[in-house]
N, C-alpha and C. Protein backbone atom coordinates (compact mmCIF):
# COMPACT_ATOMS: atom_id res chain seq x y z
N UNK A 1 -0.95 -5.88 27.06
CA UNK A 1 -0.47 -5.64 25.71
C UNK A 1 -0.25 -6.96 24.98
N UNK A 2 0.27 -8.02 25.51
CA UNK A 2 0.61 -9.42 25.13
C UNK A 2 -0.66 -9.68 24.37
N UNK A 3 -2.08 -9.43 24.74
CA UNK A 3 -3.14 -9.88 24.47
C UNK A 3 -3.58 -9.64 23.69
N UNK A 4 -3.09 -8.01 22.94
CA UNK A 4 -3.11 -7.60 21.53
C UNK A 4 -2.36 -8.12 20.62
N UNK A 5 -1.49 -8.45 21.03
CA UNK A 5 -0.44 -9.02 19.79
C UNK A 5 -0.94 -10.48 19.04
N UNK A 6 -1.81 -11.42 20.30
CA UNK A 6 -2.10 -12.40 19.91
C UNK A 6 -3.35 -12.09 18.93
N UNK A 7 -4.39 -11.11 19.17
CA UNK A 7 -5.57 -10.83 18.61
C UNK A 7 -4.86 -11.00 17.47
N UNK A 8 -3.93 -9.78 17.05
CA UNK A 8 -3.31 -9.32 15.98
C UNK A 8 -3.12 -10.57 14.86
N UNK A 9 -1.91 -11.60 15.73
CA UNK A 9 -1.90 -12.69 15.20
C UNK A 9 -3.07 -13.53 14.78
N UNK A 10 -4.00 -13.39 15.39
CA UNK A 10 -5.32 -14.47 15.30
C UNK A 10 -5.99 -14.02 14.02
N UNK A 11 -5.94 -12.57 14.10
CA UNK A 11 -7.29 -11.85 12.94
C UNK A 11 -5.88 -12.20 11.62
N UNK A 12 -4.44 -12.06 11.41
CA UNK A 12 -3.75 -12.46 10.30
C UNK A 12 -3.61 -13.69 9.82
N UNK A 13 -3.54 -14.76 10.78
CA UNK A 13 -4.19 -16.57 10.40
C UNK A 13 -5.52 -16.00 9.77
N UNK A 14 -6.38 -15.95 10.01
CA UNK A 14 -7.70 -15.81 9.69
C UNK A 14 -7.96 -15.07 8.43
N UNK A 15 -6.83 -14.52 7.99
CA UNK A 15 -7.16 -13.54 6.98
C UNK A 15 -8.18 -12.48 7.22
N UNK A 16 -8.30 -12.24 8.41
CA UNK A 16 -9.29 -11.11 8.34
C UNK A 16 -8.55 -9.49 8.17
N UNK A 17 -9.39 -8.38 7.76
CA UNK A 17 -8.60 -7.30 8.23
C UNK A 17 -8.31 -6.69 9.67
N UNK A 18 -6.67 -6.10 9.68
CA UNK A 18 -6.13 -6.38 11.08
C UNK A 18 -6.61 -4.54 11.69
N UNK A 19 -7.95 -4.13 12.15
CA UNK A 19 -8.39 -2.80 12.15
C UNK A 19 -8.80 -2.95 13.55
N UNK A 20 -8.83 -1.47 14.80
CA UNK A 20 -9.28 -1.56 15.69
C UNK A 20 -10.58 -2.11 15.88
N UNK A 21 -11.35 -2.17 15.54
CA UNK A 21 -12.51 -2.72 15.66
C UNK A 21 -12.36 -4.43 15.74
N UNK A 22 -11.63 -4.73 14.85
CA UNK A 22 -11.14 -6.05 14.80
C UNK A 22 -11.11 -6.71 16.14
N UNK A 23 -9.53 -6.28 16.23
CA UNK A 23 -9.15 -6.49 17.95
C UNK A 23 -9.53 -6.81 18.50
N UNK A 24 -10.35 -5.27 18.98
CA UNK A 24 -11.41 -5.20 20.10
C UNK A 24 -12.60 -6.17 19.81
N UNK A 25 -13.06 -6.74 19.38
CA UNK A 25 -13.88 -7.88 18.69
C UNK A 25 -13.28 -9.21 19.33
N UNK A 26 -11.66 -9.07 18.70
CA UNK A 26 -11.04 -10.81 18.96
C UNK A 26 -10.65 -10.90 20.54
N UNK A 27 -10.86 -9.48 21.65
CA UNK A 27 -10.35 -9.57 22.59
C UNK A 27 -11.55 -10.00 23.53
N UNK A 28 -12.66 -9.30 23.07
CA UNK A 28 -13.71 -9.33 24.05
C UNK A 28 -14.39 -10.57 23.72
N UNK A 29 -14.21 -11.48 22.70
CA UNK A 29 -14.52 -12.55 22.61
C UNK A 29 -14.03 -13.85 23.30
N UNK A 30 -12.78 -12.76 23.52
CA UNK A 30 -11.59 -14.50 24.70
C UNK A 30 -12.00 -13.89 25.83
N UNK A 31 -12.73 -12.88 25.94
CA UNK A 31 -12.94 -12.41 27.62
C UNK A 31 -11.69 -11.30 28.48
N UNK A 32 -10.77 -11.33 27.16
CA UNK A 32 -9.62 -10.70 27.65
C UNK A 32 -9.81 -8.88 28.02
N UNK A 33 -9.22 -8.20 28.80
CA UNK A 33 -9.01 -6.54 29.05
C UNK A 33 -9.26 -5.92 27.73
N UNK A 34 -9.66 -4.88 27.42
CA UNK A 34 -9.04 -4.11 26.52
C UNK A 34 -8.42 -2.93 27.36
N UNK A 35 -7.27 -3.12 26.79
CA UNK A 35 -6.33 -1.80 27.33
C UNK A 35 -6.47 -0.69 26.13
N UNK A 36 -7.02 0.49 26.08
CA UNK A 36 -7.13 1.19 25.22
C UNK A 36 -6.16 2.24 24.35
N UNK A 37 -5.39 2.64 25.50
CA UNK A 37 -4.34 3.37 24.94
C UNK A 37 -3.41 1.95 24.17
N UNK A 38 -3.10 0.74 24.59
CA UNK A 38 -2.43 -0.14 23.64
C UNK A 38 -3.05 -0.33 22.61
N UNK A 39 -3.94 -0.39 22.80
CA UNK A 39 -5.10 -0.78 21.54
C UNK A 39 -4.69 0.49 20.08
N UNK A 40 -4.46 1.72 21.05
CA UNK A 40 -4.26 2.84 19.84
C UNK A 40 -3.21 2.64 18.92
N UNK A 41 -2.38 2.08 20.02
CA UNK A 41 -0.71 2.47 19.77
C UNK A 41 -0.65 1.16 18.37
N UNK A 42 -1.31 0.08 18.92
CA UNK A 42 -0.95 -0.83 17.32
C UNK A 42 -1.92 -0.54 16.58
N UNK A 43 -3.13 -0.14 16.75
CA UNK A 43 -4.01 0.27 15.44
C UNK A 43 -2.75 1.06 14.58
N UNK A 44 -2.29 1.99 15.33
CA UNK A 44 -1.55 2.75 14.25
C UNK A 44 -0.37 2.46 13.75
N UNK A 45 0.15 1.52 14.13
CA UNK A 45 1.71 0.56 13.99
C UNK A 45 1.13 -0.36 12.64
N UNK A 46 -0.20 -0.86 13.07
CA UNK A 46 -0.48 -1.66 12.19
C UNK A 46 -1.29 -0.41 10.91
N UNK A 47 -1.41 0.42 11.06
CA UNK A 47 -1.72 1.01 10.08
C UNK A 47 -0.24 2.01 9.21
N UNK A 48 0.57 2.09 10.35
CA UNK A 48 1.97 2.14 9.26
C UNK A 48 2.52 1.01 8.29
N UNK A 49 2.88 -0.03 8.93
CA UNK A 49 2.74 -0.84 7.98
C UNK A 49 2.01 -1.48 6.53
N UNK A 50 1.01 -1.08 7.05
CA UNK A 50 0.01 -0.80 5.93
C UNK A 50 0.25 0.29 4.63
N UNK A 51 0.62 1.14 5.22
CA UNK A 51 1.26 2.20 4.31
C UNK A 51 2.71 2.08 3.60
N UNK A 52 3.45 1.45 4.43
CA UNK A 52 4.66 1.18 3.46
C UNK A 52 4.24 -0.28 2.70
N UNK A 53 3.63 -0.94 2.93
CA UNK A 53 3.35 -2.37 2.15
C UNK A 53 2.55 -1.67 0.84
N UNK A 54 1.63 -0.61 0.95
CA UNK A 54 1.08 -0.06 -0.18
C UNK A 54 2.72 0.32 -1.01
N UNK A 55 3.26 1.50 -0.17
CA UNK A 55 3.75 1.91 -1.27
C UNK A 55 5.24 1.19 -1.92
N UNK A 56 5.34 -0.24 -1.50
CA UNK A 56 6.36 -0.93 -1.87
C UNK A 56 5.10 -1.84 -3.23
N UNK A 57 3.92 -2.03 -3.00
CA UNK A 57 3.27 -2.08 -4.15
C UNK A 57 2.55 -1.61 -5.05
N UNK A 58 3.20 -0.75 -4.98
CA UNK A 58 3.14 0.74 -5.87
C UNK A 58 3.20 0.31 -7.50
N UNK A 59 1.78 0.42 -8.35
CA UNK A 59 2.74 -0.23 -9.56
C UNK A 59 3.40 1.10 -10.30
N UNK A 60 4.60 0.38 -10.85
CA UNK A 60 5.25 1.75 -11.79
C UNK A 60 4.30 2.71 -12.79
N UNK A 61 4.87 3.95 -13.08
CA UNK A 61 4.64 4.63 -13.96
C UNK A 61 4.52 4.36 -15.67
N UNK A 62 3.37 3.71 -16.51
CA UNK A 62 3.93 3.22 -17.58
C UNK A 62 4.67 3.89 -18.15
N UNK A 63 5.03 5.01 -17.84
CA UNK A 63 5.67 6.19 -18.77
C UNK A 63 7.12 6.20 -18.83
N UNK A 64 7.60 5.72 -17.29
CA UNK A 64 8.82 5.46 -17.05
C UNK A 64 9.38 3.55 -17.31
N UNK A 65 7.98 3.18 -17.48
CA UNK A 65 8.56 1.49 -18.25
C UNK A 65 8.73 1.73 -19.58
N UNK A 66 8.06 2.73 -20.30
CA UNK A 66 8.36 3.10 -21.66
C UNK A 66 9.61 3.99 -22.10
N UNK A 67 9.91 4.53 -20.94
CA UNK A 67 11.21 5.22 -21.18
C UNK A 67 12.24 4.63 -21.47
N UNK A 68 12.57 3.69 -20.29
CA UNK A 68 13.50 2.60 -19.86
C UNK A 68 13.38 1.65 -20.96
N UNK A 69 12.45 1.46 -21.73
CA UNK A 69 12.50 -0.12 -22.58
C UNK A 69 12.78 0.64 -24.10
N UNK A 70 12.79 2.12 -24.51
CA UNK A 70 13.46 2.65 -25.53
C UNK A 70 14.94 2.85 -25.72
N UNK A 71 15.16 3.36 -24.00
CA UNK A 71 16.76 3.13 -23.65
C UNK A 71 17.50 2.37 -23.93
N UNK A 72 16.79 1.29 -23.49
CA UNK A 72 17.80 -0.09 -23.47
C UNK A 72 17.84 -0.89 -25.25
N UNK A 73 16.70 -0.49 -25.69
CA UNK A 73 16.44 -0.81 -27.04
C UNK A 73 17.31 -0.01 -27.87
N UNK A 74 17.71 1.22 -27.32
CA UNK A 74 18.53 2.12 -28.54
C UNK A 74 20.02 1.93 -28.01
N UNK A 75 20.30 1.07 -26.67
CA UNK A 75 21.65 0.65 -27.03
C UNK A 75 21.63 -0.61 -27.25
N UNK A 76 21.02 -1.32 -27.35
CA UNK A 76 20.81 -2.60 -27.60
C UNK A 76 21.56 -3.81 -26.36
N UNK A 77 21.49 -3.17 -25.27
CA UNK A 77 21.42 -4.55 -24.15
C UNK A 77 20.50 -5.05 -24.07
C-alpha cells in the first residue's frame, strides 16, 4: 500500500491526473507490486476528494449574487 501513496504523490508533483490507470502506470514503471484491491480503495478516495474539491468550487448562482447585492443596496451597508 506504501507504494501507492508514493505513485499518488509522484503523478501530483508531476501534475499529472491522479486516475487508476495512472498508478498502475507509475507502479509498474518502478517495478513495484500492484496490489489491486489497494489500488481500488484509493482510486476511489482519490476520486472522493475530487468530488468535494468540485463542489467547494462550485461557482455561485448569479441569481443569488443578484439577490444579495439588491439587499445590501436597499439597506445601504
Amino acid at each position: 500500500m506504501e507504494e501507492i501513496f508514493y505513485a499518488v504523490l509522484a503523478l501530483h508533483i508531476a501534475g499529472k491526473p491522479i486516475s487508476k490507470e495512472n498508478i498502475r502506470a507509475v507502479l509498474k514503471a518502478a517495478g513495484a507490486p500492484v496490489n489491486e484491491p489497494a489500488l481500488d480503495a484509493m482510486a476511489a478516495f482519490v476520486e472522493s476528494l475530487e468530488a468535494v474539491r468540485w463542489k467547494k468550487e462550485r461557482p455561485i448562482d448569479p441569481r443569488i449574487i443578484k439577490f444579495l447585492t439588491l439587499e445590501l443596496a436597499q439597506r445601504k451597508v
